[in-house]
Protein backbone atom coordinates (compact mmCIF):
# COMPACT_ATOMS: atom_id res chain seq x y z
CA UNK A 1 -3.87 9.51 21.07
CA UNK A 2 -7.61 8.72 21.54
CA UNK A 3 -9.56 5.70 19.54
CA UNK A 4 -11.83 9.36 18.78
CA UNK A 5 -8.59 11.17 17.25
CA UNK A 6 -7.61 7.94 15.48
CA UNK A 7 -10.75 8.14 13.69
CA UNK A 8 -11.01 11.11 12.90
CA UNK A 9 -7.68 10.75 11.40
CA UNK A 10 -8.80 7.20 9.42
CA UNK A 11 -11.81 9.44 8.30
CA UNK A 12 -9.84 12.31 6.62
CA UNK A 13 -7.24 10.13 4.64
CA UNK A 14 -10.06 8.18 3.25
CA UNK A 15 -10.14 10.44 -0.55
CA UNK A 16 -6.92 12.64 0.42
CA UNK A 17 -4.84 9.93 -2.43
CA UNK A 18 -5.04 9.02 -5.66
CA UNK A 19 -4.09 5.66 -7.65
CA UNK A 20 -2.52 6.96 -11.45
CA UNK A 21 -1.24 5.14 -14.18
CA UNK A 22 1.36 7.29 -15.40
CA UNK A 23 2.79 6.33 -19.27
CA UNK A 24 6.34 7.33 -20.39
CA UNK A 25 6.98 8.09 -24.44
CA UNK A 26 3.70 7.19 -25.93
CA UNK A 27 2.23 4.06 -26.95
CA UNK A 28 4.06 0.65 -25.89
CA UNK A 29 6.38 3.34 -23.47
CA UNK A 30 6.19 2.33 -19.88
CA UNK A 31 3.76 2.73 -17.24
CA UNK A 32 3.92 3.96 -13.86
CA UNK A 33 1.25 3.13 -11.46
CA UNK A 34 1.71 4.51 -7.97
CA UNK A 35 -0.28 6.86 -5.21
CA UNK A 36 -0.30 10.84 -4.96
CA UNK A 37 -2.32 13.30 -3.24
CA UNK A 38 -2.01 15.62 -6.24
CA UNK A 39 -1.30 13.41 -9.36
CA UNK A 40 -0.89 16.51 -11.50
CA UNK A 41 2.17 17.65 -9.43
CA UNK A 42 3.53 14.03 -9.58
CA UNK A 43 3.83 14.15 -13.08
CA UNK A 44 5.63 17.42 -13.48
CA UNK A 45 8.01 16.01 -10.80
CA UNK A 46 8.84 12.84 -12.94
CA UNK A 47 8.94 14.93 -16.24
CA UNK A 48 11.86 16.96 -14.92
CA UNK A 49 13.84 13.62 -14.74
CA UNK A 50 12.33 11.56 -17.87
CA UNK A 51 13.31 12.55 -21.52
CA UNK A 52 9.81 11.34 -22.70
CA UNK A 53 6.52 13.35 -22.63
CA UNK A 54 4.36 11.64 -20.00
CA UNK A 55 0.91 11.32 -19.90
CA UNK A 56 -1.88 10.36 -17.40
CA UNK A 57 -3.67 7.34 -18.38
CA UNK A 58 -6.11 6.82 -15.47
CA UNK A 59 -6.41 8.61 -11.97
CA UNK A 60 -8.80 7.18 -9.04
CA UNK A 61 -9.34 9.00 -6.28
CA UNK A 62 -9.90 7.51 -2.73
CA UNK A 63 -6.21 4.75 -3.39
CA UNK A 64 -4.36 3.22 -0.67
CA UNK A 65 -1.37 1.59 -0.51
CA UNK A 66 -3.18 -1.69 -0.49
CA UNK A 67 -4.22 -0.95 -3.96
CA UNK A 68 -0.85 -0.08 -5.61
CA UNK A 69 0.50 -3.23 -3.99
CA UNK A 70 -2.36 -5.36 -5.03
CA UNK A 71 -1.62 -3.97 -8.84
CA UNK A 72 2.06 -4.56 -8.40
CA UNK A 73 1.41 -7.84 -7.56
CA UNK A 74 -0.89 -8.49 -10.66
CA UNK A 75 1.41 -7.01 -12.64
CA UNK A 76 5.04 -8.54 -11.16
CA UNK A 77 5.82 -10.26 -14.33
CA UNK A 78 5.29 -7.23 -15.95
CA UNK A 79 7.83 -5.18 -13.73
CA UNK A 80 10.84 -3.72 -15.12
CA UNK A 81 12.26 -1.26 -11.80
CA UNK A 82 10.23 0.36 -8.95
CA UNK A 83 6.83 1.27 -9.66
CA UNK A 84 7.28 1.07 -13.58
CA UNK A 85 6.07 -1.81 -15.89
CA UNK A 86 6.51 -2.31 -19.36
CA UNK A 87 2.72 -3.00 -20.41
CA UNK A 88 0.41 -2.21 -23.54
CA UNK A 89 -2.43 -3.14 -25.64
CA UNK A 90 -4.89 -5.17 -24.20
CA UNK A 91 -2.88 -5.90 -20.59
CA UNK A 92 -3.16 -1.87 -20.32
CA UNK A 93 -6.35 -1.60 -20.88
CA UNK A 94 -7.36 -4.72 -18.06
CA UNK A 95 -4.95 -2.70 -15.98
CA UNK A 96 -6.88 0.84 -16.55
CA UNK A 97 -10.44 -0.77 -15.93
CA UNK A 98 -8.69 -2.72 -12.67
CA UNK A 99 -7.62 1.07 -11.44
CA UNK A 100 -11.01 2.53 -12.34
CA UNK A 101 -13.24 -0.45 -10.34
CA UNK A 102 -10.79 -1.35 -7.38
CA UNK A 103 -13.12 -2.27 -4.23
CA UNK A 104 -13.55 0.49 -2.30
CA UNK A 105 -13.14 -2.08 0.48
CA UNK A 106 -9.33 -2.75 -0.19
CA UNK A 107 -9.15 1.52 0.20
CA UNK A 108 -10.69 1.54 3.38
CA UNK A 109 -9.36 -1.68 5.03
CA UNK A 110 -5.51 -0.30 3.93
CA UNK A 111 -6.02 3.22 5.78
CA UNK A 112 -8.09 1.62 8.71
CA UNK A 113 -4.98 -0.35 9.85
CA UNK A 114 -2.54 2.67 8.91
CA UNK A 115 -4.61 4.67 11.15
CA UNK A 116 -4.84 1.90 13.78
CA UNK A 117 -2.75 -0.28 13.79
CA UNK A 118 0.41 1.55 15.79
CA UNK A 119 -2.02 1.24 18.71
CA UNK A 120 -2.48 -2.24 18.24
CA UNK A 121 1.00 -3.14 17.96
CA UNK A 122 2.15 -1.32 20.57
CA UNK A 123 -0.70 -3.90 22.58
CA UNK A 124 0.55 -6.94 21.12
CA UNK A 125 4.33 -5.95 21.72
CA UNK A 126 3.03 -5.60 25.38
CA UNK A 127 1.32 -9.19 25.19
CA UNK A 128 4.17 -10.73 23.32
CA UNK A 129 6.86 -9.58 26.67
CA UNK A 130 4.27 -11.12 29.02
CA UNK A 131 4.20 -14.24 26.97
CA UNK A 132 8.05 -14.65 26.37
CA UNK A 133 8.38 -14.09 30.16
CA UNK A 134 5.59 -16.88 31.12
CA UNK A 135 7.77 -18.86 28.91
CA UNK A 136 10.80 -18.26 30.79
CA UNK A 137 9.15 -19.19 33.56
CA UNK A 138 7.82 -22.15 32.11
CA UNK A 139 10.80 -23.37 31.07
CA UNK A 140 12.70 -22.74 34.86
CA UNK A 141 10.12 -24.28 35.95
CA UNK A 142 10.31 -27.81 33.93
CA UNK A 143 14.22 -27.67 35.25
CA UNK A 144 13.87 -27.27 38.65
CA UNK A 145 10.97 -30.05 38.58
CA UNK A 146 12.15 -33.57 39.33
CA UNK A 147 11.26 -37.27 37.27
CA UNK A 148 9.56 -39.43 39.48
């Protein structure tokens, strides 16, 4: 794959997601925060297993996974399994205004090295077997040599 193809692939996943905060059984119920490309659908698909009504709380178009995980992170002592926390009142509504002003940097950062970075492993795989053998070699070397 071309550096051209690779950006034009970086370029169309840059709004094809969206970051939702998804809340279970009304107020005080638990959230959900996690990425979709049709949020809509997503909910639907976790209403046929969850005995509460859910509703969407916020939706941002344009997320990445470096978003969800960045909220995750905020939120770990919040977590109760997966992606669902057990948040409310004022946390929520820090949480909601995080989701709706997220730097659009931390978007396009996440997809650039999605898009890019299997290239750039494969590279530094390459780089990494030429230095473990120069090592090898190194290390022959130092036996065979002598103490004077």
């Amino acid at each position: 794959m071309t550096n051209q193809e690779r950006l034009d692939i970086y370029c169309n996943r840059l709004n094809r997601q969206s970051l939702y905060v998804i809340r279970a059984g009304g107020v005080g119920g638990p959230v959900k925060i996690g990425l979709s490309q049709n949020v809509t659908d997503r909910m639907v698909q976790l209403q046929v297993g969850c005995p509460f009504d859910l509703e969407i709380l916020a939706e941002r178009p344009g997320g990445s996974v470096g978003m969800e995980q960045a909220l995750h992170c905020f939120l770990e002592h919040y977590h109760l399994r997966g992606e669902w926390f057990s948040i409310s009142g004022r946390d929520l509504k820090v949480v909601l205004r995080l989701v709706s002003t997220m730097s659009d940097a931390l978007r396009e950062r996440d997809l650039f090295y999605q898009t890019f970075m299997p290239a750039y492993n494969a590279n530094n795989r390459r780089m990494s077997d030429a230095y473990q053998r120069a090592k090898e070699v190194s290390k022959k070397a130092r036996r065979n040599s002598r103490p004077l």
